[in-house]
PDB file of N, CA and C in Angstrom:
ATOM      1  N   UNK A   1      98.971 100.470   9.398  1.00  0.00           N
ATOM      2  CA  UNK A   1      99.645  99.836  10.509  1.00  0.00           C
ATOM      3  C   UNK A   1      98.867 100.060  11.792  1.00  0.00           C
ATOM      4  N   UNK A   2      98.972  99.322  12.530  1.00  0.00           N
ATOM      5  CA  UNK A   2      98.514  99.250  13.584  1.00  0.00           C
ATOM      6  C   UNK A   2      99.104  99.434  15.008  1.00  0.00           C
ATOM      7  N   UNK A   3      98.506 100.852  15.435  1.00  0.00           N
ATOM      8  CA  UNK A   3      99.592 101.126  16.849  1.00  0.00           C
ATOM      9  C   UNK A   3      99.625 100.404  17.887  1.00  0.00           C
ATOM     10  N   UNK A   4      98.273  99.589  18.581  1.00  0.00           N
ATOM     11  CA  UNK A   4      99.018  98.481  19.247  1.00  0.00           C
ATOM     12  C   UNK A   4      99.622  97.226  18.890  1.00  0.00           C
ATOM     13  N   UNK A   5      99.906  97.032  17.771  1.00  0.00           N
ATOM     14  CA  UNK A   5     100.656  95.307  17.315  1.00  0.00           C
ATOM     15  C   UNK A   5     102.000  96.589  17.190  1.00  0.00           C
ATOM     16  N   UNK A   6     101.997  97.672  16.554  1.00  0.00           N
ATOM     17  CA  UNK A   6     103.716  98.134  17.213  1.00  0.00           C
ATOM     18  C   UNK A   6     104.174  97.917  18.098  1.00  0.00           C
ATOM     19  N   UNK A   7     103.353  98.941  19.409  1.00  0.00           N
ATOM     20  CA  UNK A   7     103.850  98.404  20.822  1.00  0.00           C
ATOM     21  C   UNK A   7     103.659  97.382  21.199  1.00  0.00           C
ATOM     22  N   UNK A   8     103.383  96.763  21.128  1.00  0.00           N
ATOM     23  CA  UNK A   8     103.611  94.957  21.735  1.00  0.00           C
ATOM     24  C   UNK A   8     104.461  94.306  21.068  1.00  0.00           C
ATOM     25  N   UNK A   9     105.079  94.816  20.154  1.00  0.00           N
ATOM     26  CA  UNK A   9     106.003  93.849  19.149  1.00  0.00           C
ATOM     27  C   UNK A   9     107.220  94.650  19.944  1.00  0.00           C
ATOM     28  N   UNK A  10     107.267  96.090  19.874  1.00  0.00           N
ATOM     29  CA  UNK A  10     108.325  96.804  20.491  1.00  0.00           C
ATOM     30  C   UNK A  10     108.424  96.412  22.054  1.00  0.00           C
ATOM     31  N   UNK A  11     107.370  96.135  22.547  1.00  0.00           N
ATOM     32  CA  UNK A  11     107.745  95.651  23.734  1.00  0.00           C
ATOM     33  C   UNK A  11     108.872  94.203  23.845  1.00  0.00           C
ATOM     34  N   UNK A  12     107.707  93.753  23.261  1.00  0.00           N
ATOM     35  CA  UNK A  12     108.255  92.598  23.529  1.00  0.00           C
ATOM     36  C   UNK A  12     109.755  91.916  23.053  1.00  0.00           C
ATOM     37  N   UNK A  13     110.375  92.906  22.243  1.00  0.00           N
ATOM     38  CA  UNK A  13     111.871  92.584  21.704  1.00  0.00           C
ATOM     39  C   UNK A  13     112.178  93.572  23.034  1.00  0.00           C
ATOM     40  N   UNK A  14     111.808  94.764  23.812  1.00  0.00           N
ATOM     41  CA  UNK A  14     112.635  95.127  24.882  1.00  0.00           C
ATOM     42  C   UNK A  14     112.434  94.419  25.650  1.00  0.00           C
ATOM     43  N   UNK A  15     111.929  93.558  25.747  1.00  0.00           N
ATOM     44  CA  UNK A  15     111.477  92.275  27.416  1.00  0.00           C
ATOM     45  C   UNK A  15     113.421  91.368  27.094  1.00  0.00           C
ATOM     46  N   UNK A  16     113.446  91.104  25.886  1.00  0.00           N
ATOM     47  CA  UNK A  16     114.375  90.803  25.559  1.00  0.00           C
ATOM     48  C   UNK A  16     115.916  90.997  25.415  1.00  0.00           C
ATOM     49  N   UNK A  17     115.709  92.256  24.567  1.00  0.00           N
ATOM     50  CA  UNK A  17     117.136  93.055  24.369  1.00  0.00           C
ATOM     51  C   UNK A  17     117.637  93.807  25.953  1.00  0.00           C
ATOM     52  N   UNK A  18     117.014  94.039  26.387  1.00  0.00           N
ATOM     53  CA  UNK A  18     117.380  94.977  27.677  1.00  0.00           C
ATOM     54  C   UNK A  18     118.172  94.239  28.591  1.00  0.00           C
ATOM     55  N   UNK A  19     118.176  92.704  28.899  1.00  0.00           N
ATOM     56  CA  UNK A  19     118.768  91.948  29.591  1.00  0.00           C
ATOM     57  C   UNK A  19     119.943  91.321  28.628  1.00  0.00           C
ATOM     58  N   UNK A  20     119.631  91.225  27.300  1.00  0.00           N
ATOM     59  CA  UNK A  20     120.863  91.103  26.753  1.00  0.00           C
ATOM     60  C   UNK A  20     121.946  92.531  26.742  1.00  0.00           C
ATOM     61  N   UNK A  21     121.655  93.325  26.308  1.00  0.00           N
ATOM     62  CA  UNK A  21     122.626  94.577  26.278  1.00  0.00           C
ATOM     63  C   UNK A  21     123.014  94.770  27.618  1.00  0.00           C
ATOM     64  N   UNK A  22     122.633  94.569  29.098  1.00  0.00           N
ATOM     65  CA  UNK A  22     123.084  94.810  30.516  1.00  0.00           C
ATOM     66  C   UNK A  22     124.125  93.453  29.876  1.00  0.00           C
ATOM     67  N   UNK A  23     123.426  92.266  29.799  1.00  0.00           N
ATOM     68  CA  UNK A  23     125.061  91.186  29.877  1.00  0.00           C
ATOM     69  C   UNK A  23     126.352  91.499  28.751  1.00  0.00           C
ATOM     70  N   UNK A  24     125.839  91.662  28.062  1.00  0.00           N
ATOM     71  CA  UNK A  24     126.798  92.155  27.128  1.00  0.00           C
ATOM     72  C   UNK A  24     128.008  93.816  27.917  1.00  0.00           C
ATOM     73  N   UNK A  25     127.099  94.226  28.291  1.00  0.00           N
ATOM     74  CA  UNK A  25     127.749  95.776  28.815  1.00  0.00           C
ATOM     75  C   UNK A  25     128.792  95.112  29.703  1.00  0.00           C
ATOM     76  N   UNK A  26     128.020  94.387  30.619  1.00  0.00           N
ATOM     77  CA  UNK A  26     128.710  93.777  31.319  1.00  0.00           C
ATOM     78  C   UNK A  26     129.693  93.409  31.364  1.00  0.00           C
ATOM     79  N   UNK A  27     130.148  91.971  30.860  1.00  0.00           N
ATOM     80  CA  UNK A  27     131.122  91.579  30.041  1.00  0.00           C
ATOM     81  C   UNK A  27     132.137  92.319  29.381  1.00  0.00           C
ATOM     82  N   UNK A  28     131.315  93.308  28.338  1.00  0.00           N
ATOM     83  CA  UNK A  28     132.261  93.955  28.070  1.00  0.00           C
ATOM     84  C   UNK A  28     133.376  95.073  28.711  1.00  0.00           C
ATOM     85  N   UNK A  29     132.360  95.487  29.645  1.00  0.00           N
ATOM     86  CA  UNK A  29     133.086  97.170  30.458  1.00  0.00           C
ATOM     87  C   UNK A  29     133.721  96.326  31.553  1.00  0.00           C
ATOM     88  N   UNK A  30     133.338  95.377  32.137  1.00  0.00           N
ATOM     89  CA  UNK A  30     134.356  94.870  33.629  1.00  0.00           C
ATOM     90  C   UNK A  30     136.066  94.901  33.509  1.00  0.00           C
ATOM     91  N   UNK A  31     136.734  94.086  32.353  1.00  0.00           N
ATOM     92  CA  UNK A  31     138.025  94.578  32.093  1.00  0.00           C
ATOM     93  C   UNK A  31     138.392  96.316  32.219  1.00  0.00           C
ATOM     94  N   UNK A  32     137.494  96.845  31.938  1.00  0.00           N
ATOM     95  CA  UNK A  32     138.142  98.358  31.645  1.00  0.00           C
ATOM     96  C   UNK A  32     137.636  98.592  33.118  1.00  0.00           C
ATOM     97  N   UNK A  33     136.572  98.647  33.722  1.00  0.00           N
ATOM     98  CA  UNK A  33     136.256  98.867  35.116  1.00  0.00           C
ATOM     99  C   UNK A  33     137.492  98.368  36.277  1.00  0.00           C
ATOM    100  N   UNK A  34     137.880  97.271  35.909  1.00  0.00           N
ATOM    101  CA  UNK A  34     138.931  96.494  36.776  1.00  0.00           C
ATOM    102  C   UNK A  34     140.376  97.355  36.240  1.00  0.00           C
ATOM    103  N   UNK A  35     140.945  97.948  35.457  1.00  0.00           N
ATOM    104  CA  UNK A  35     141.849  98.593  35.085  1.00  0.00           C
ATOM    105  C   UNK A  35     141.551  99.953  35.829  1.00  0.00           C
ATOM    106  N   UNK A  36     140.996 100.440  35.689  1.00  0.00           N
ATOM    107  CA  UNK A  36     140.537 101.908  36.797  1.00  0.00           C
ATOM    108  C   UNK A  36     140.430 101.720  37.887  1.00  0.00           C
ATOM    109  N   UNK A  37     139.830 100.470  38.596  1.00  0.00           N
ATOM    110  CA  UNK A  37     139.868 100.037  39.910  1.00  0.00           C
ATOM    111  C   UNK A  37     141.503 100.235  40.169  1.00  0.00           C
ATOM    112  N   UNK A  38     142.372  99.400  39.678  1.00  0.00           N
ATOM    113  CA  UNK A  38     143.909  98.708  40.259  1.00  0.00           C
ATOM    114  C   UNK A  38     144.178 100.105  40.009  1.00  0.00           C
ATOM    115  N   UNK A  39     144.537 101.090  38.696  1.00  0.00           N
ATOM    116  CA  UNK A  39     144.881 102.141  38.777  1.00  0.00           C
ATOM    117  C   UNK A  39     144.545 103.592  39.809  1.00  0.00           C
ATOM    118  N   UNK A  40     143.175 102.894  40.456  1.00  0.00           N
ATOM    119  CA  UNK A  40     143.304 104.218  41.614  1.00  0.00           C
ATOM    120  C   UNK A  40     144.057 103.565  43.088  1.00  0.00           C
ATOM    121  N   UNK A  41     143.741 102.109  42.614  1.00  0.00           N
ATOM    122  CA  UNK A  41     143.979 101.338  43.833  1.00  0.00           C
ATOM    123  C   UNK A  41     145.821 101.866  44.023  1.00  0.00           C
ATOM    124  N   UNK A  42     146.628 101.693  43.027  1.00  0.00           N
ATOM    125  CA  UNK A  42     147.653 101.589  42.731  1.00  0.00           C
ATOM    126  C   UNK A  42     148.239 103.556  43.473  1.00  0.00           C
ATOM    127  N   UNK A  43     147.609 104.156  42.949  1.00  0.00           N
ATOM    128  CA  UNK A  43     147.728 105.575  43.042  1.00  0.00           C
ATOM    129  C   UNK A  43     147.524 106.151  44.632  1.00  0.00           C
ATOM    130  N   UNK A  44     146.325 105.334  45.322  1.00  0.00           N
ATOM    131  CA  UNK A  44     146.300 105.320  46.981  1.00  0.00           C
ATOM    132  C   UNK A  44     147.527 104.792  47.804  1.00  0.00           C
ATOM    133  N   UNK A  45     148.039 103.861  47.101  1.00  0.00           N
ATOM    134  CA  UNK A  45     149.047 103.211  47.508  1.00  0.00           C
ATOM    135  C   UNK A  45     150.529 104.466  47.230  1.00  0.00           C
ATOM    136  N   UNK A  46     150.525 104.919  46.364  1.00  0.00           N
ATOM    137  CA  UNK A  46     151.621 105.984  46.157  1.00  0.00           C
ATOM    138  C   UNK A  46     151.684 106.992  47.354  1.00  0.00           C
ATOM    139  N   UNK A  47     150.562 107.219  47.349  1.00  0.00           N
ATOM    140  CA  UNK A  47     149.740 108.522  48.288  1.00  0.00           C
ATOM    141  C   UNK A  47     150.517 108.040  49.407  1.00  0.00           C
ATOM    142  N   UNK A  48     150.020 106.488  50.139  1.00  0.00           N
ATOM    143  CA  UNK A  48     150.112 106.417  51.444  1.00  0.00           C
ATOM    144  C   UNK A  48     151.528 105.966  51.629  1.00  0.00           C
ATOM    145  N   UNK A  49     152.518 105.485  50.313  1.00  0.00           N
ATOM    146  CA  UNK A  49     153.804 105.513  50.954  1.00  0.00           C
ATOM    147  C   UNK A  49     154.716 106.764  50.917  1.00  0.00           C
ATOM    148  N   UNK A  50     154.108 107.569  50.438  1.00  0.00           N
ATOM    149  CA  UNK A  50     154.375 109.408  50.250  1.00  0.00           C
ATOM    150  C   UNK A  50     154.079 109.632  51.981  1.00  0.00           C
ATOM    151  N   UNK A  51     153.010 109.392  52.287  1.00  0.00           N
ATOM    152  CA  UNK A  51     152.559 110.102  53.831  1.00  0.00           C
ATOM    153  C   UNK A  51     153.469 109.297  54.644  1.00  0.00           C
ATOM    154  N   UNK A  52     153.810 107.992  54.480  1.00  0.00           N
ATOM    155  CA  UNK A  52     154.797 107.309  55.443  1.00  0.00           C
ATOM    156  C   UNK A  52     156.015 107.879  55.323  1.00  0.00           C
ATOM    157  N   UNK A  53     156.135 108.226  54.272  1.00  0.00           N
ATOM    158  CA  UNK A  53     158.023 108.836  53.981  1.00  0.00           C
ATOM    159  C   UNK A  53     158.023 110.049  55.021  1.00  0.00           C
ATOM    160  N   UNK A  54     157.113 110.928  54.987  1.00  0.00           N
ATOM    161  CA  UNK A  54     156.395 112.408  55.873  1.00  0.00           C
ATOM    162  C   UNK A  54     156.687 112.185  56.838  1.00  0.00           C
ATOM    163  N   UNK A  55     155.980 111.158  57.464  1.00  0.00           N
ATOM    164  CA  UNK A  55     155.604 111.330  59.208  1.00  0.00           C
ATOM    165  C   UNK A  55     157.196 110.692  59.191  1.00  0.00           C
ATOM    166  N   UNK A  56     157.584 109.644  58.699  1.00  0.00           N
ATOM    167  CA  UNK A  56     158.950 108.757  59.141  1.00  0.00           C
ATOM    168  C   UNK A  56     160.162 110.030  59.223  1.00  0.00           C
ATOM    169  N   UNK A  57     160.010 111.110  58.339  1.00  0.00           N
ATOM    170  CA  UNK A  57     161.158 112.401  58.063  1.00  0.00           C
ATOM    171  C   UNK A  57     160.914 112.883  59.086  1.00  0.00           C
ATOM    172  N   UNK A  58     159.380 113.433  60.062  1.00  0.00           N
ATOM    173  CA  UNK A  58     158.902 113.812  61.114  1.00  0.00           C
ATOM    174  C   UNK A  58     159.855 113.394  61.853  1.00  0.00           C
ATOM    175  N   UNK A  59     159.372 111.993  62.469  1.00  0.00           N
ATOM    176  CA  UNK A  59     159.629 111.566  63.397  1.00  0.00           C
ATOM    177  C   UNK A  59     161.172 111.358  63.727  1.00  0.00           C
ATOM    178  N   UNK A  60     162.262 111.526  62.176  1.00  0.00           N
ATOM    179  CA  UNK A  60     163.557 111.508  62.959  1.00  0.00           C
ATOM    180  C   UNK A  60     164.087 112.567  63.113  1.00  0.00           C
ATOM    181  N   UNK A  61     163.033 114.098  62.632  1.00  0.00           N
ATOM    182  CA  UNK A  61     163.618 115.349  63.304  1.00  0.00           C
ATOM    183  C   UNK A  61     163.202 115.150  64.531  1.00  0.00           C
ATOM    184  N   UNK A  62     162.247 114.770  64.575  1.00  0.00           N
ATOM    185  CA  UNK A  62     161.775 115.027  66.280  1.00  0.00           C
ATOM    186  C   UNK A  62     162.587 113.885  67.425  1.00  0.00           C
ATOM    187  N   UNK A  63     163.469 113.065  67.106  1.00  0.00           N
ATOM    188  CA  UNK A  63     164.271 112.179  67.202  1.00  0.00           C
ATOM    189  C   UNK A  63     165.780 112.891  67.860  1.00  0.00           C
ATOM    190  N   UNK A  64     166.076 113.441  66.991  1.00  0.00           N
ATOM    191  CA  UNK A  64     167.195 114.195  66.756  1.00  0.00           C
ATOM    192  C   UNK A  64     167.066 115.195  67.474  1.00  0.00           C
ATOM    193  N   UNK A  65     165.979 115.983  68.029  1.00  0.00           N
ATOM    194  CA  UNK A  65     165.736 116.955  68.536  1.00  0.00           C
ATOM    195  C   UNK A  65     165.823 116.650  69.909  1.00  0.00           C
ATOM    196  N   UNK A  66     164.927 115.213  70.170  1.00  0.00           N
ATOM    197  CA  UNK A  66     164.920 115.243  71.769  1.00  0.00           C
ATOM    198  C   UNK A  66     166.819 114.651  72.199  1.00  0.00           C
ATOM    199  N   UNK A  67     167.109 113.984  71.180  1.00  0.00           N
ATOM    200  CA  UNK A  67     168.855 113.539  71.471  1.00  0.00           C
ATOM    201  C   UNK A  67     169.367 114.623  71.573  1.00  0.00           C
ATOM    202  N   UNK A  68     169.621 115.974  70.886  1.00  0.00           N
ATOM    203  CA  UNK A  68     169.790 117.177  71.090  1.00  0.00           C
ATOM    204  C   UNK A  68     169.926 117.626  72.870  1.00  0.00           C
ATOM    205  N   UNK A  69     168.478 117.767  73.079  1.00  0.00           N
ATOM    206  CA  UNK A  69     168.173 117.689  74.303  1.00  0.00           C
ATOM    207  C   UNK A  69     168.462 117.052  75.990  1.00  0.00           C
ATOM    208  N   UNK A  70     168.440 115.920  74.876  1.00  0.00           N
ATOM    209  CA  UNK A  70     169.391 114.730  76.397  1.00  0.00           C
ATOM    210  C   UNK A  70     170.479 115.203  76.413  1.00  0.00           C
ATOM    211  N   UNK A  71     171.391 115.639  75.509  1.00  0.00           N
ATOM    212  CA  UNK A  71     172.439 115.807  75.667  1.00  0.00           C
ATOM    213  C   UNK A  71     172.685 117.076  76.589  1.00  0.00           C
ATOM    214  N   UNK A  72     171.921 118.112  76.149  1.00  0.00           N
ATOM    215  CA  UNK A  72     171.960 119.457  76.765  1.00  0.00           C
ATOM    216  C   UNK A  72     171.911 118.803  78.725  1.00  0.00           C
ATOM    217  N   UNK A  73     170.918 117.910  78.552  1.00  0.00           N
ATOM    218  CA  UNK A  73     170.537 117.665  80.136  1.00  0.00           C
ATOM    219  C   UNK A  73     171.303 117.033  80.602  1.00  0.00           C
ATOM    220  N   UNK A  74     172.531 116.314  79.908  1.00  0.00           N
ATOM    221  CA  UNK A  74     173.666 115.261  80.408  1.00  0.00           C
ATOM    222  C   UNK A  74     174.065 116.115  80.889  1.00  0.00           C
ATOM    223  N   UNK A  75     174.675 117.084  79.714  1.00  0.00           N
ATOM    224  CA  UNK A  75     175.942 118.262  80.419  1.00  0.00           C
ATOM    225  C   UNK A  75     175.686 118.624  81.560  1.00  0.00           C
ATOM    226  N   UNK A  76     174.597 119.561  81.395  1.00  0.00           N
ATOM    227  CA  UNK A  76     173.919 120.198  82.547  1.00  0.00           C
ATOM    228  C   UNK A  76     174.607 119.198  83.988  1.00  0.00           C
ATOM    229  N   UNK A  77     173.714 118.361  83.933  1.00  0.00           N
ATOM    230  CA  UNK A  77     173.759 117.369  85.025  1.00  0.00           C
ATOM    231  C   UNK A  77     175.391 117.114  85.337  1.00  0.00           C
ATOM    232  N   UNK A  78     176.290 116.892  84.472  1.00  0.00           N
ATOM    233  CA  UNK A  78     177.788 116.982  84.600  1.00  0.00           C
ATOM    234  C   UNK A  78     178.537 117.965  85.218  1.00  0.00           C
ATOM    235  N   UNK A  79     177.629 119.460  84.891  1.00  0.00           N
ATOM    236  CA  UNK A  79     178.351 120.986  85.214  1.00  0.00           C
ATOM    237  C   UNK A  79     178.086 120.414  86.756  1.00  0.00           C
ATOM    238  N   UNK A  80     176.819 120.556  86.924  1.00  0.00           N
ATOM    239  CA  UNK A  80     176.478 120.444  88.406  1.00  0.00           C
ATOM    240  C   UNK A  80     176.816 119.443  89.389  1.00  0.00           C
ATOM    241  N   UNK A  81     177.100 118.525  88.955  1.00  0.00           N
ATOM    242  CA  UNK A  81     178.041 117.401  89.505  1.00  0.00           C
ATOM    243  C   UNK A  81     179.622 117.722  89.876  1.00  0.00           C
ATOM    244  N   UNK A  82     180.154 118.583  89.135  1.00  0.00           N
ATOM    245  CA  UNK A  82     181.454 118.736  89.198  1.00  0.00           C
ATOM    246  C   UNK A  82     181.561 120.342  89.867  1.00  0.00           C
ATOM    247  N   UNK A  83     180.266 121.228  89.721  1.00  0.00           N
ATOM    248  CA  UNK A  83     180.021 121.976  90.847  1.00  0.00           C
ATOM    249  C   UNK A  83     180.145 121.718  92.381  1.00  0.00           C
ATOM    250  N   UNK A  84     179.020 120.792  92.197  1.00  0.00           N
ATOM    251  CA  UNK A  84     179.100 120.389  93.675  1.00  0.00           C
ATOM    252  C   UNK A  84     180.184 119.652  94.567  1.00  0.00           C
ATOM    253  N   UNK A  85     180.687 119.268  93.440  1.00  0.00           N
ATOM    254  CA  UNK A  85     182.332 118.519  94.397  1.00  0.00           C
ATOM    255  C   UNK A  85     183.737 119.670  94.023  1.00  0.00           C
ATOM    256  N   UNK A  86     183.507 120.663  93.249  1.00  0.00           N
ATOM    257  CA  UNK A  86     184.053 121.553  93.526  1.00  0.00           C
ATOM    258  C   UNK A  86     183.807 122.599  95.016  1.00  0.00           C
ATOM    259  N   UNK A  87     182.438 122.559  95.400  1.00  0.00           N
ATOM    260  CA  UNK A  87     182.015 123.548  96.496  1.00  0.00           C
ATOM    261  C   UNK A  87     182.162 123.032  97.711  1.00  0.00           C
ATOM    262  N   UNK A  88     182.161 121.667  97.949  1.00  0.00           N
ATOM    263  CA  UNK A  88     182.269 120.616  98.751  1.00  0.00           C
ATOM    264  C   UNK A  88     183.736 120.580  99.312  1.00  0.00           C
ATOM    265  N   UNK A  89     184.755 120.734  98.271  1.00  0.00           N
ATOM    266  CA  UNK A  89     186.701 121.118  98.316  1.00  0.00           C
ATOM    267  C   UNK A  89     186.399 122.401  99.326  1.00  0.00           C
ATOM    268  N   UNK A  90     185.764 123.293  98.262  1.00  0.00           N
ATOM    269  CA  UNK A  90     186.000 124.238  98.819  1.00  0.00           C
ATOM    270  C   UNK A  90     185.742 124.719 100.408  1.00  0.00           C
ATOM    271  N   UNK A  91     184.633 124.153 100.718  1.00  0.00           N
ATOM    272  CA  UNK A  91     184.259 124.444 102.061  1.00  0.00           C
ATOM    273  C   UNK A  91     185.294 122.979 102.848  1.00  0.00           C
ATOM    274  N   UNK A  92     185.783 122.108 102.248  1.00  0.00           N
ATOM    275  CA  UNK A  92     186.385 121.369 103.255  1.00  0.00           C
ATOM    276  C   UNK A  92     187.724 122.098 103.555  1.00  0.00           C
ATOM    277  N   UNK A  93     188.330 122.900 102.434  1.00  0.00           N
ATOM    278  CA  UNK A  93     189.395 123.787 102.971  1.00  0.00           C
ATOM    279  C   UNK A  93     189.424 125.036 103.643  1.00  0.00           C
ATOM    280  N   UNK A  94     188.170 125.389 103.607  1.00  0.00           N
ATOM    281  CA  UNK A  94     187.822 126.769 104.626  1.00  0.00           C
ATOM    282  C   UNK A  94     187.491 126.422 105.871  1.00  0.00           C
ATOM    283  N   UNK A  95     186.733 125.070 106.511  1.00  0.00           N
ATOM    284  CA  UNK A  95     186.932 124.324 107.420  1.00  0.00           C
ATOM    285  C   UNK A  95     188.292 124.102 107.863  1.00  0.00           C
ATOM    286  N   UNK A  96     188.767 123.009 107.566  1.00  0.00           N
ATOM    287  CA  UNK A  96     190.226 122.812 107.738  1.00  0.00           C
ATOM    288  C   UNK A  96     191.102 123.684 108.012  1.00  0.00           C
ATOM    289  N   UNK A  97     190.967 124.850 107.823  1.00  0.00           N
ATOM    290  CA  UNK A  97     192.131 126.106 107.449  1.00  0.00           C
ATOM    291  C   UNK A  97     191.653 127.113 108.922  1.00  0.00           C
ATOM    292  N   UNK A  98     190.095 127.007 108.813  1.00  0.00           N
ATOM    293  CA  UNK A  98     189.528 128.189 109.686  1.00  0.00           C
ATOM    294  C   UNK A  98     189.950 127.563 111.468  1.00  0.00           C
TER     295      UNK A  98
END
């Protein structure tokens, strides 16, 4: 036998086969490639309505917290309102009287 009519015969079926087996791979693996795609695609999507549920739970403690707050500052603002027209009596009857 002859070692270069091997390699040139072996070549020359890989000049060939090599572009068939990429189309073939091809073809074949894209369904399963596209199933792993949607399935991570699908799984990011879990993720990010998990992190929305998070910040949204966040945001109505922190909600609740500042209503908390207003309220504290209503009162407040009420005590002192009804202070001041209490102190206001008072000095109009120590006037009046004196």
């Amino acid at each position: 036998m002859d070692l270069n009519g091997i390699i040139a015969v072996t070549g020359g079926l890989l000049i060939v086969l090599i572009p068939v087996a990429g189309l073939t791979a091809r073809f074949a693996l894209k369904p399963l490639i596209e199933t792993v795609a949607r399935a991570m695609q699908a799984r990011r999507g879990d993720e990010a309505m998990q992190l929305m549920e998070r910040r949204m739970a966040l945001l109505e403690t922190e909600m609740s917290a500042m209503r908390a707050e207003l309220q504290q500052i209503a009162d407040g603002r009420a005590f002192d309102r009804k202070l001041a027209a209490g102190s206001s009596r008072a000095e109009g009857n120590i006037v009046g009287n004196g």
